[in-house]
N, C-alpha and C. Protein backbone atom coordinates (compact mmCIF):
# COMPACT_ATOMS: atom_id res chain seq x y z
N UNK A 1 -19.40 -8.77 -14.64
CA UNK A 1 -19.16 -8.67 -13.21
C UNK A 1 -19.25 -7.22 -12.79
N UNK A 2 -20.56 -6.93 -11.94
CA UNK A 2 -20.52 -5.59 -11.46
C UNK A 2 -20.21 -5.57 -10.26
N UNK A 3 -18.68 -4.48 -9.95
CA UNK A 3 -18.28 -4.41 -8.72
C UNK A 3 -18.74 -3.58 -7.89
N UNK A 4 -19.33 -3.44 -6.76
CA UNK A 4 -19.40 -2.29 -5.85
C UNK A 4 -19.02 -1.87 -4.93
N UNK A 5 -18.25 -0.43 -4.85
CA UNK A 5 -17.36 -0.29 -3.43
C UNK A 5 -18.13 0.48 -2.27
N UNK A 6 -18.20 -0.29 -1.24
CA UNK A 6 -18.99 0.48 -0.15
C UNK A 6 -17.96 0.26 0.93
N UNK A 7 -18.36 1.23 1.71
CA UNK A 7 -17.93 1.12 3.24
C UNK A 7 -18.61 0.31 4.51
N UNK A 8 -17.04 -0.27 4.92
CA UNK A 8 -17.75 -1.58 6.34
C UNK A 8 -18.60 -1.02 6.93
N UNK A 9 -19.43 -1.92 6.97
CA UNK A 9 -20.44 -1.49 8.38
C UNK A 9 -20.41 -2.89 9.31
N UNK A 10 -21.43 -2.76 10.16
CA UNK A 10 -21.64 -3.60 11.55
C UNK A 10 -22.22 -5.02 10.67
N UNK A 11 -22.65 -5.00 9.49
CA UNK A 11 -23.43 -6.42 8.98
C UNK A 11 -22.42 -6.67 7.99
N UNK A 12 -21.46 -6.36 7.77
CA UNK A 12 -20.39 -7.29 7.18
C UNK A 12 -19.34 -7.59 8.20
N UNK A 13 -19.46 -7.27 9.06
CA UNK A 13 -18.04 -6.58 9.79
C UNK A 13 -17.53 -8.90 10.14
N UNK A 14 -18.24 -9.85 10.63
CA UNK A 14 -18.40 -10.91 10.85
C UNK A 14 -17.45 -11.95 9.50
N UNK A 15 -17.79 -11.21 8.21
CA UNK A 15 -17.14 -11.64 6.64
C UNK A 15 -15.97 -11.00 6.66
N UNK A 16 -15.62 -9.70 7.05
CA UNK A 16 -14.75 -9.11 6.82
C UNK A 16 -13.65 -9.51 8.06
N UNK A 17 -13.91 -10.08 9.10
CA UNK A 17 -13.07 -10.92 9.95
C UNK A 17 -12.69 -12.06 9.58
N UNK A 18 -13.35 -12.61 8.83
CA UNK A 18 -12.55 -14.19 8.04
C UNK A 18 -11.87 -13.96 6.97
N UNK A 19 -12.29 -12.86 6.06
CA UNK A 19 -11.22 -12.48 5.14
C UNK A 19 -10.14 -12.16 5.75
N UNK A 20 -9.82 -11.27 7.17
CA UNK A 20 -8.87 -10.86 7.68
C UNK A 20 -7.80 -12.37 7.92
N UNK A 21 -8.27 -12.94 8.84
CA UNK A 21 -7.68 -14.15 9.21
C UNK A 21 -6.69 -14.87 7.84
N UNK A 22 -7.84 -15.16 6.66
CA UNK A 22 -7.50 -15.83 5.56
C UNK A 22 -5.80 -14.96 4.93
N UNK A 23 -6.49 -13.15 5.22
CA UNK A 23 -5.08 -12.82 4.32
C UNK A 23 -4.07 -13.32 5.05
N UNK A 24 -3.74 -13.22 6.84
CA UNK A 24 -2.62 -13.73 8.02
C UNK A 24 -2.44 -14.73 7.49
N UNK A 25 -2.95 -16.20 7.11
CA UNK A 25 -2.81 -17.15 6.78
C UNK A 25 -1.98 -17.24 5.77
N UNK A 26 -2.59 -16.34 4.26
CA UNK A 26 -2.05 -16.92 3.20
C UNK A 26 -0.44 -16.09 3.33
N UNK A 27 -0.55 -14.94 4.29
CA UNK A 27 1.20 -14.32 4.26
C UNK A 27 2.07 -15.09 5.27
N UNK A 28 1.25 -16.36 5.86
CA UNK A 28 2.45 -17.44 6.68
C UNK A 28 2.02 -17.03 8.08
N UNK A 29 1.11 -16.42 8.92
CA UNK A 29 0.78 -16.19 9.96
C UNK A 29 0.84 -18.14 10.68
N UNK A 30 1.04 -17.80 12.16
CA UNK A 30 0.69 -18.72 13.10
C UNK A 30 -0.13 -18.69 13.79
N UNK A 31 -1.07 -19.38 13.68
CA UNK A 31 -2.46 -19.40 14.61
C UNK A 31 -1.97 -20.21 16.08
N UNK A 32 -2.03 -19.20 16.98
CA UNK A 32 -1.45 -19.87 18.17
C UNK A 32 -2.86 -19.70 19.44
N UNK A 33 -3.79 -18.39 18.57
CA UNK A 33 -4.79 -18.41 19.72
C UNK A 33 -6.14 -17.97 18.87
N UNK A 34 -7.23 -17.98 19.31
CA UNK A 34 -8.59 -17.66 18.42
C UNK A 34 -8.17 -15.84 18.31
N UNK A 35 -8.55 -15.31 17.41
CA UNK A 35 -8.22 -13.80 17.32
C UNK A 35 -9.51 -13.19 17.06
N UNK A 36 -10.42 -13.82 16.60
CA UNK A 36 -11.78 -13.36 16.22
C UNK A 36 -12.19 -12.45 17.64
N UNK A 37 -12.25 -12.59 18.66
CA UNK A 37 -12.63 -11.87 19.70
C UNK A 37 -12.04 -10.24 19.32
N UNK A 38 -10.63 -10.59 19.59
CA UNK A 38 -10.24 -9.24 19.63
C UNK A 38 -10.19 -8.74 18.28
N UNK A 39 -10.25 -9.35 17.11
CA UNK A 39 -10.69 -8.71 15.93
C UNK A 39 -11.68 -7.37 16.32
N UNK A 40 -12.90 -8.78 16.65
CA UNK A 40 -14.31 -7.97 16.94
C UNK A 40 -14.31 -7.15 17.82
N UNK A 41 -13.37 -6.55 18.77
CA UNK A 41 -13.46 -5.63 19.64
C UNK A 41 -13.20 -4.45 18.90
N UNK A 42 -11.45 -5.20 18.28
CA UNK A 42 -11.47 -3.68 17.90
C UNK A 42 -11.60 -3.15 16.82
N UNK A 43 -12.61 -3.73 15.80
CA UNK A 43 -13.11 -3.31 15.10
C UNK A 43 -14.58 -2.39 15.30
N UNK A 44 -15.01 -3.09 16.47
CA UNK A 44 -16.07 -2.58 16.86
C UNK A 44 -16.35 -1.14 17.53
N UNK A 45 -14.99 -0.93 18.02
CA UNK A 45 -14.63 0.11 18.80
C UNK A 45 -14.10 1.62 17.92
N UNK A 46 -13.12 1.20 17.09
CA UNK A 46 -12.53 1.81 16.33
C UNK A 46 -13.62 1.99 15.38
N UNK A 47 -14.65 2.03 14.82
CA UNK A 47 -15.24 2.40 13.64
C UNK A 47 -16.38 3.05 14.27
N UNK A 48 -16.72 2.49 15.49
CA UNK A 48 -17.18 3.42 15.86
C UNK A 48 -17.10 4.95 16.37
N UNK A 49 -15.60 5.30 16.41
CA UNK A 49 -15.18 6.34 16.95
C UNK A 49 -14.68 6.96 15.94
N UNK A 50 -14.43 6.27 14.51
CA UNK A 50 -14.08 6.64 13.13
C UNK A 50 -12.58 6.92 13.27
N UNK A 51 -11.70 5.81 14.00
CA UNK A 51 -10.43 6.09 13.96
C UNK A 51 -9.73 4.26 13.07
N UNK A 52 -10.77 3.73 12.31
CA UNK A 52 -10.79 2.81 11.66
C UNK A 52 -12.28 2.75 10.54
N UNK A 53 -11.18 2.90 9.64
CA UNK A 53 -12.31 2.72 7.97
C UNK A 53 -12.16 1.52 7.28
N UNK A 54 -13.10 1.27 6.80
CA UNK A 54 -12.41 -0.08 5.66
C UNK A 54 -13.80 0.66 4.50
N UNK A 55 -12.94 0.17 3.12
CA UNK A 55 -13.63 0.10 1.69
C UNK A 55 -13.85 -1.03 1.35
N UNK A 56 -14.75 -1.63 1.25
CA UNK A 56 -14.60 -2.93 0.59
C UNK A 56 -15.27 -3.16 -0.94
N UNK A 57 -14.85 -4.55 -1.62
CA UNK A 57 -15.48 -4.64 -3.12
C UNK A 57 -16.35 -5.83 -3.18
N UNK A 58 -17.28 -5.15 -3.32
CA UNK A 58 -18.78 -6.61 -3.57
C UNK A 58 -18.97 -6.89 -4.75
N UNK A 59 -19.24 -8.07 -5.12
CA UNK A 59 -20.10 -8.90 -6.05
C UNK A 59 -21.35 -8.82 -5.47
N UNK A 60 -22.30 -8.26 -5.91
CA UNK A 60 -23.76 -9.36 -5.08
C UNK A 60 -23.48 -8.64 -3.63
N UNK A 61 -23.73 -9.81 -2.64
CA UNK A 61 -23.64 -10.08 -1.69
C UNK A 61 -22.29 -10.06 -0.77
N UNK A 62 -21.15 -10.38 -2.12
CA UNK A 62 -20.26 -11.28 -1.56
C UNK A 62 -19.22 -10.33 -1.65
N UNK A 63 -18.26 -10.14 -0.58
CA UNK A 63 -16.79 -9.64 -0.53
C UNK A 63 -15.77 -10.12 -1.43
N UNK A 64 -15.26 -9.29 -1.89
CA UNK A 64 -14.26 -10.17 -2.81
C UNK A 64 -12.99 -9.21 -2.52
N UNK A 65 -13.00 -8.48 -1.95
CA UNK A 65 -11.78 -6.88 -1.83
C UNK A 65 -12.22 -6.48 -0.28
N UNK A 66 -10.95 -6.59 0.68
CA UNK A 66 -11.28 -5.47 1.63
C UNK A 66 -10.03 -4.30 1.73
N UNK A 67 -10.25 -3.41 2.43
CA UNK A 67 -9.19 -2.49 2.65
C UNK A 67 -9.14 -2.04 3.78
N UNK A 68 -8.19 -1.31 4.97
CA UNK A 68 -8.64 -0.87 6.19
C UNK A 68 -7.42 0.32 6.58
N UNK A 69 -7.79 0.99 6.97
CA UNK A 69 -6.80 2.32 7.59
C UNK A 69 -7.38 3.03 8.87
N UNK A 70 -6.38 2.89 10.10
CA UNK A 70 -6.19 3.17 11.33
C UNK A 70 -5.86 4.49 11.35
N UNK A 71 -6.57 5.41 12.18
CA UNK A 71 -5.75 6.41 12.18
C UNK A 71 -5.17 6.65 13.89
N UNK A 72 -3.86 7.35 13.73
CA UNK A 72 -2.98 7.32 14.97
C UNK A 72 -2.56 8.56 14.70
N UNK A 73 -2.50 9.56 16.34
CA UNK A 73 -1.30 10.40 16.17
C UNK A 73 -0.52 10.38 17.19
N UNK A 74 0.81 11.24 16.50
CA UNK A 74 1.70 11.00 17.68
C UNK A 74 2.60 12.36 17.47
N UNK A 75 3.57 12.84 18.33
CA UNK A 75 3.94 14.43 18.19
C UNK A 75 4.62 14.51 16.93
N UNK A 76 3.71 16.10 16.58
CA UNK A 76 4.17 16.29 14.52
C UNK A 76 5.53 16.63 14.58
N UNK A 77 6.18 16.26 13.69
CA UNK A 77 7.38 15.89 13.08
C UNK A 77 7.79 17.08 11.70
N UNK A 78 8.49 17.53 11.37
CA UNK A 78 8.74 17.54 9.76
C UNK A 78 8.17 16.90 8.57
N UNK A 79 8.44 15.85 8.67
CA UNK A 79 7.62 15.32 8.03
C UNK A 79 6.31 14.67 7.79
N UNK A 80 5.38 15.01 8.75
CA UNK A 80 4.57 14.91 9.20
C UNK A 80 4.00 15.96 10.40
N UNK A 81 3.73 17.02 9.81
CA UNK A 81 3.29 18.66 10.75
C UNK A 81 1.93 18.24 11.74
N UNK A 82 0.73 17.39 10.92
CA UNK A 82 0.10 17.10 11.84
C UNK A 82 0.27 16.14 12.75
N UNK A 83 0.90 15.52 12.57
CA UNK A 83 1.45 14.46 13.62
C UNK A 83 0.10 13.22 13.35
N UNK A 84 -0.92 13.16 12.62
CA UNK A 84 -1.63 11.86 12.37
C UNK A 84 -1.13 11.19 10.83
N UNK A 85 -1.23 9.90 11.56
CA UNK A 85 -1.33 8.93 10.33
C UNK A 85 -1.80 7.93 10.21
N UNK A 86 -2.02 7.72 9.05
CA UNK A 86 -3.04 6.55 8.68
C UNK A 86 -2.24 5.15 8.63
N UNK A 87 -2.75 4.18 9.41
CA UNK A 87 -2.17 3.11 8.96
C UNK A 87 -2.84 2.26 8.40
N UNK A 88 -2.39 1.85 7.20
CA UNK A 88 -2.75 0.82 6.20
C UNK A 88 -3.03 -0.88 6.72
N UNK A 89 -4.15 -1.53 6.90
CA UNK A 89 -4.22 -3.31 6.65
C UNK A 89 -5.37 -3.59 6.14
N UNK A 90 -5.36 -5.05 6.16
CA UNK A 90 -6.17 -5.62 5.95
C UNK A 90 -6.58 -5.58 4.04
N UNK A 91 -5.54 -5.10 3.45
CA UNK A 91 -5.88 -4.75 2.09
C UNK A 91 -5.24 -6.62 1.47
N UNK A 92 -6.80 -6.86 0.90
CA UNK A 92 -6.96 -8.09 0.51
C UNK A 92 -8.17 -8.22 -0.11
N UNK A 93 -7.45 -9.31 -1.28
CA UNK A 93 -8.30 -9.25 -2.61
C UNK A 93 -8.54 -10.67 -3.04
N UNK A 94 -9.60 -11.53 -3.08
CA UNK A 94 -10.16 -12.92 -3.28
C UNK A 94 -9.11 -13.56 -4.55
N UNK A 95 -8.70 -14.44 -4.68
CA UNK A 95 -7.72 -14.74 -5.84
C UNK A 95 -8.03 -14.69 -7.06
N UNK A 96 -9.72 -15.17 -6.88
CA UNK A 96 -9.85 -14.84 -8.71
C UNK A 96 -9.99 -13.99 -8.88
N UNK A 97 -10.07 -13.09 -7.99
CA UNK A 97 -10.34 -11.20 -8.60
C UNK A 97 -9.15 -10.54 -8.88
N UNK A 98 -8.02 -11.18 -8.45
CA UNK A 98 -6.65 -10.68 -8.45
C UNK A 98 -6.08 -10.14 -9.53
N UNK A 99 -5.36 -8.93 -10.07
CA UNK A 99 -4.80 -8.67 -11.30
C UNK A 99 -6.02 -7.81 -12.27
N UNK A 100 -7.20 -6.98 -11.94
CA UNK A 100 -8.42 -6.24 -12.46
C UNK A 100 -8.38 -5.21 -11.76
N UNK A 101 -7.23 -4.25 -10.47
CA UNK A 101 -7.46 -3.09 -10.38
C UNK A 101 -8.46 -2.84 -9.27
N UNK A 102 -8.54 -4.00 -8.49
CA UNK A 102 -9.20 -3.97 -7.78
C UNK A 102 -8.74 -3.23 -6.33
N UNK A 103 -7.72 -3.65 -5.96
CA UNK A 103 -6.71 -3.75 -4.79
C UNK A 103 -6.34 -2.07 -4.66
N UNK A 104 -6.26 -1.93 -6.43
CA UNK A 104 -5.50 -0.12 -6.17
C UNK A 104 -6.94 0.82 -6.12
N UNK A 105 -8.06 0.52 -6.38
CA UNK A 105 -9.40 0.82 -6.42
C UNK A 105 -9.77 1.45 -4.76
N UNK A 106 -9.57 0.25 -4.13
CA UNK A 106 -9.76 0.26 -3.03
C UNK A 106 -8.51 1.20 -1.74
N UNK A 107 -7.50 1.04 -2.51
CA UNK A 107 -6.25 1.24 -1.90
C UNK A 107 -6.64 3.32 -2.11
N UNK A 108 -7.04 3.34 -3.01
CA UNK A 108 -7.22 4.91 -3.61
C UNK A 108 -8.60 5.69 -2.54
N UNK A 109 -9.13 4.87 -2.11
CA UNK A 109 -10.64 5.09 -1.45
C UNK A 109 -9.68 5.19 0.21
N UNK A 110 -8.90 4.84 0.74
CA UNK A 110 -8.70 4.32 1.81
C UNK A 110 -7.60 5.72 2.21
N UNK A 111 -6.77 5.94 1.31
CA UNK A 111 -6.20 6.95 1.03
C UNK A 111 -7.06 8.32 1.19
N UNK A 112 -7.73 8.19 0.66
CA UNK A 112 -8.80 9.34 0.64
C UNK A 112 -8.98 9.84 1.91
N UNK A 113 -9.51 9.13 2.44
CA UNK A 113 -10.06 8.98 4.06
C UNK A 113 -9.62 9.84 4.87
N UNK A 114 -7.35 9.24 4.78
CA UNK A 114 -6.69 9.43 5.15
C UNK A 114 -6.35 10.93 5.13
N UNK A 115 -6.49 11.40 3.95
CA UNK A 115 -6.70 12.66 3.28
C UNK A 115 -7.84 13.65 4.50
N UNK A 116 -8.89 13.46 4.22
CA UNK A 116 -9.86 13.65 4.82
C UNK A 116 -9.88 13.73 6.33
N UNK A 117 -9.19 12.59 6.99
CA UNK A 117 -8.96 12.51 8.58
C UNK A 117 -8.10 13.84 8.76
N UNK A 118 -7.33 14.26 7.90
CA UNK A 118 -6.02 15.24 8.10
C UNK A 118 -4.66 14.70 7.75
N UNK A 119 -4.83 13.26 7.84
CA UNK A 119 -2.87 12.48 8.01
C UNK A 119 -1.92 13.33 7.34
N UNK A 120 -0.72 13.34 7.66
CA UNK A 120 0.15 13.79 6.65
C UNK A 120 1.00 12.74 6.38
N UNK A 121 0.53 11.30 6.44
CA UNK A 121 1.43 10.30 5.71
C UNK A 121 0.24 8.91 6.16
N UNK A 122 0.77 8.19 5.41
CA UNK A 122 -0.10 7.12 5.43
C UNK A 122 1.35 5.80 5.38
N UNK A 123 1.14 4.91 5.95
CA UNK A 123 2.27 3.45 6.44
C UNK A 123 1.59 2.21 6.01
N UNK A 124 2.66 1.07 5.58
CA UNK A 124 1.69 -0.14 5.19
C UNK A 124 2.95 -0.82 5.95
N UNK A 125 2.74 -2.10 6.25
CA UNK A 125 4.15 -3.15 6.46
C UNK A 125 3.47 -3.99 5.37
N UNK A 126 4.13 -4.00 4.17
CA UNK A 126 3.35 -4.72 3.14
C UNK A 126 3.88 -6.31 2.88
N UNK A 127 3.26 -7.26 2.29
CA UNK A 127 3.79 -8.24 1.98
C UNK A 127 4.22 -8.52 0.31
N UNK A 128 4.90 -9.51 0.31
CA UNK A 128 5.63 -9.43 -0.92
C UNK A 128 4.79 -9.08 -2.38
N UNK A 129 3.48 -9.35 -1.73
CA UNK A 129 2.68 -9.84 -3.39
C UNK A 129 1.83 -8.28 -3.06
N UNK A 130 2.16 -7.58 -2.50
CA UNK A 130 1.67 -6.18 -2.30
C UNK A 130 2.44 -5.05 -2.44
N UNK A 131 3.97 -5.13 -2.61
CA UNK A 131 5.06 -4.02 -2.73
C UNK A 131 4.86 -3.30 -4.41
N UNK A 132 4.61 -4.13 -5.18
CA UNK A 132 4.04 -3.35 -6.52
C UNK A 132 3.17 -2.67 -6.19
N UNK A 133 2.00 -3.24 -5.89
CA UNK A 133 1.02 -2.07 -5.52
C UNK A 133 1.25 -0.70 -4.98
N UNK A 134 1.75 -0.99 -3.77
CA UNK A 134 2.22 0.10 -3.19
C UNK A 134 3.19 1.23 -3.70
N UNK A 135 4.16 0.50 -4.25
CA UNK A 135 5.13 1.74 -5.43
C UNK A 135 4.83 1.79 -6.29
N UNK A 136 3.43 1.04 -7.44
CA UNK A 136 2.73 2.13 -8.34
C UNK A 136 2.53 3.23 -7.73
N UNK A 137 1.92 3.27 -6.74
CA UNK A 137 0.61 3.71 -5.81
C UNK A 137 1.86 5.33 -5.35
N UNK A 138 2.34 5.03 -5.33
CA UNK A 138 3.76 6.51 -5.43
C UNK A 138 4.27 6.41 -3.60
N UNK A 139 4.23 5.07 -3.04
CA UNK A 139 4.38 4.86 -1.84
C UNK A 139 6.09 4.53 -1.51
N UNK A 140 7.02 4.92 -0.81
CA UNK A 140 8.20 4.87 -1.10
C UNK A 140 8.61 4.04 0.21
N UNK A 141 9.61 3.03 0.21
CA UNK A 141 10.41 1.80 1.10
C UNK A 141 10.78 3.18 2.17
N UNK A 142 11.12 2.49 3.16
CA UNK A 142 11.96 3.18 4.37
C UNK A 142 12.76 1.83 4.96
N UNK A 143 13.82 2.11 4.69
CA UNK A 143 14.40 0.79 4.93
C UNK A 143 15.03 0.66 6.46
N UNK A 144 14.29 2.15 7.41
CA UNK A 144 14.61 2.50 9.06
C UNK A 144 13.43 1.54 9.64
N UNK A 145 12.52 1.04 9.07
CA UNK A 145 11.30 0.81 10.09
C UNK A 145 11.80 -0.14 10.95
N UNK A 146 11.68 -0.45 11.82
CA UNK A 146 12.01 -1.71 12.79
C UNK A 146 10.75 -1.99 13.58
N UNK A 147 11.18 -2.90 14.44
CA UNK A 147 10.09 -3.14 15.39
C UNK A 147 10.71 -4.10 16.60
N UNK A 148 9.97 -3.88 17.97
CA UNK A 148 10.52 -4.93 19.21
C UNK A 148 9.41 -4.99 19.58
N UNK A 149 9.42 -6.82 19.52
CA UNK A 149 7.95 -7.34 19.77
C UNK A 149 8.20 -7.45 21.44
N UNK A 150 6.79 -7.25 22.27
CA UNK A 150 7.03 -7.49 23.61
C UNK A 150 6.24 -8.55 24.07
C-alpha cells in the first residue's frame, strides 16, 4: 500500500466533503439540514485566500486520510504574541486505515502550515477516538474552553 500525502485542491474538494459529513456522522452529529452547500462555500472561499489548508492521504485515486486547519486571529495575548491560530478539523481517517500512523502523518503536515502561517498555538475540539492522538502529538486539555451556541 503506497500512501501519498498531497494537498486539497478544487478536484477533490467534492470527496473531501463526504468524508467531512461521514466523520459528523460517525462522532453522533444530527443531520437537520443539507450542509454540502455551505461546506462548499466555505471551503471554496477559505483556500482560496489560504486561510484554510487540508493534507490529505491517497491510495490511487482514493482518499483514505483528510486533515484541515483554519487560520484565525484575534488580539495577541501572552500566550499567543501573534494573536493567530490555527484551528484544527476535519482530521479523519477511513477505518481500515486506522491504527498505521496515518492520522499523526497528516496531523504533523497540518501543523506545519500552522507553523508557517505564523500561529502561535494551534486548537482541536477533539473527539474521543482522537484525544490520544492529540496528547502523543504534545497537545495539552484546557479544561476553560466553553462555548454558547446562538
Amino acid at each position: 500500500m503506497e500512501i501519498e500525502y498531497r494537498k486539497l485542491t478544487e478536484n477533490e474538494l467534492d470527496k473531501f466533503m463526504e468524508m467531512r459529513i461521514n466523520q459528523l456522522r460517525e462522532e453522533g452529529a444530527t443531520e437537520d439540514i443539507d450542509l454540502k452547500p455551505k461546506l462548499k462555500d466555505y471551503y471554496s472561499r477559505h483556500m482560496a485566500d489560504g486561510t484554510f489548508v487540508s493534507w490529505l492521504a491517497m491510495v490511487g485515486e482514493h482518499i483514505i486520510g483528510t486533515s484541515g486547519i483554519s487560520f484565525v486571529e484575534k488580539p495577541p495575548y501572552f500566550g499567543c504574541p501573534s494573536g493567530r491560530m490555527g484551528l484544527l478539523s476535519s482530521m479523519f481517517t477511513a477505518k481500515e486505515y486506522r491504527r498505521k500512523g496515518i492520522a499523526k502523518e497528516l496531523l504533523s503536515k497540518v501543523v506545519n502550515e500552522a507553523k508557517e502561517y505564523g500561529c502561535g498555538t494551534v486548537q482541536i475540539t477533539a473527539s474521543d477516538m482522537g484525544v490520544l492522538l492529540y496528547t502523543d502529538f504534545g497537545f495539552k486539555k484546557n479544561d476553560n474552553f466553553m462555548q454558547y451556541k446562538l
